[in-house]
Protein backbone atom coordinates (compact mmCIF):
# COMPACT_ATOMS: atom_id res chain seq x y z
CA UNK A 1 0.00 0.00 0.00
CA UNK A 2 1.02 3.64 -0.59
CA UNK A 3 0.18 7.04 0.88
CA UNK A 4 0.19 9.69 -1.89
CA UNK A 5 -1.32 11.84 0.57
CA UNK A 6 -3.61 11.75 3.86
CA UNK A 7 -6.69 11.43 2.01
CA UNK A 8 -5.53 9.17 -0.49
CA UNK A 9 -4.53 5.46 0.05
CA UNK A 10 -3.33 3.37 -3.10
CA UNK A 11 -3.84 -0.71 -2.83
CA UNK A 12 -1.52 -1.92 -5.63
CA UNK A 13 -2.81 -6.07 -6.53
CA UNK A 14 -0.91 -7.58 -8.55
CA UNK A 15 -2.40 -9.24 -11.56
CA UNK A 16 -0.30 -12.63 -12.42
CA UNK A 17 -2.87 -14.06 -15.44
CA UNK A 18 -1.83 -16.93 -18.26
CA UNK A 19 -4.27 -14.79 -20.29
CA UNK A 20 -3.28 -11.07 -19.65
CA UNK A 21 -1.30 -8.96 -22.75
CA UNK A 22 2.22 -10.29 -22.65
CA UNK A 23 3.16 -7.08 -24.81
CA UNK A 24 1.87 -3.54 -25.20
CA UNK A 25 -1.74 -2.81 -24.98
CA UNK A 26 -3.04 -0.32 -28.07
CA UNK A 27 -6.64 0.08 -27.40
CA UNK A 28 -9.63 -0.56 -24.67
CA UNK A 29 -13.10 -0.06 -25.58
CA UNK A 30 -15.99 -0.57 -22.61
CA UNK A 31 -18.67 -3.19 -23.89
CA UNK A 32 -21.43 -2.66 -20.99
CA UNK A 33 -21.21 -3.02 -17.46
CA UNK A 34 -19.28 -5.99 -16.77
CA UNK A 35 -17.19 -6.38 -19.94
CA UNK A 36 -14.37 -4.40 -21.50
CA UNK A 37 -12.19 -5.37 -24.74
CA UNK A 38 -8.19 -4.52 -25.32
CA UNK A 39 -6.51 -5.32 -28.46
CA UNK A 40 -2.09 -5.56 -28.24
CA UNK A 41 0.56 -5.94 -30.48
CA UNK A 42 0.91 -9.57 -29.49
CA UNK A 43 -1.69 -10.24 -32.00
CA UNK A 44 -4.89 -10.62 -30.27
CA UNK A 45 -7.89 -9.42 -28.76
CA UNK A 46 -9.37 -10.03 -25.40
CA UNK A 47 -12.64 -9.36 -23.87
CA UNK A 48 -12.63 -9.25 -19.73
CA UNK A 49 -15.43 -9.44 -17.10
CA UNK A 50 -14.81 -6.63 -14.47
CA UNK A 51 -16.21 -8.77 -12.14
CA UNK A 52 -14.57 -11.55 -12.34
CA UNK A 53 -10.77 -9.50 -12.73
CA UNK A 54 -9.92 -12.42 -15.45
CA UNK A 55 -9.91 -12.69 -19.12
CA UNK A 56 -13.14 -14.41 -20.79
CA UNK A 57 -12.57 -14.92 -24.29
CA UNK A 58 -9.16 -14.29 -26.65
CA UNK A 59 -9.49 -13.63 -30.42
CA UNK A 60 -6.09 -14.74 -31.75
CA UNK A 61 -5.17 -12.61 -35.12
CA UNK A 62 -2.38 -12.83 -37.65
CA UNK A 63 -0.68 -9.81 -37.24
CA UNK A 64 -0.37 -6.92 -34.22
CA UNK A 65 -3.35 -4.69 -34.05
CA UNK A 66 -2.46 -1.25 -33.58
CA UNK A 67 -5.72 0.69 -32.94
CA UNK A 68 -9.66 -0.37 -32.34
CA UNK A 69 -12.78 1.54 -32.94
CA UNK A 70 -16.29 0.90 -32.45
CA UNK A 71 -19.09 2.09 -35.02
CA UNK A 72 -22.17 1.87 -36.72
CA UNK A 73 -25.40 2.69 -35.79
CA UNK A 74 -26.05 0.75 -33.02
CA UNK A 75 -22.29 0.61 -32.13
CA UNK A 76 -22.27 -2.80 -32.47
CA UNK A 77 -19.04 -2.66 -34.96
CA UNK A 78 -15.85 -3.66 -34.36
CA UNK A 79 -12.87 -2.81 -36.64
CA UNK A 80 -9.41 -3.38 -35.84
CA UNK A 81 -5.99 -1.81 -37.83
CA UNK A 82 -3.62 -4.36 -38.74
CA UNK A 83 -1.12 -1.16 -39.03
């Protein structure tokens, strides 16, 4: 734990997951309430439940993906740059 001031208390946990990014993370887009997706240059995508603190799904892909963005009317689109 850290003190970064008297009104402020920081709990660090350390996150030791098979599934988490073993490179850097390019891009994090909030699904809905419990879920979240991230996209990394070590060619995948992941979707996590913030409940749960773990990984639910991976998308492997063939190359890195650089940046994500979520469109469309309904924003229900997902497209992913391949760089």
């Amino acid at each position: 734990m850290k003190n970064i001031s008297e009104n402020v208390l920081v709990m660090e946990k350390e996150h030791k997951n098979a599934s988490a990014h073993k490179d850097l993370v390019t891009g994090i887009w909030n699904l809905n309430d419990q879920e979240f997706l991230t996209c990394g240059v070590e060619q995948s995508l992941k979707i996590w439940d913030k409940s749960l603190q773990s990984c639910d799904y991976t998308v492997e892909t063939h190359k890195p993906l650089y940046t994500m963005a979520v469109t469309g009317e309904r924003g229900d689109i997902m497209i992913a740059s391949l760089g």
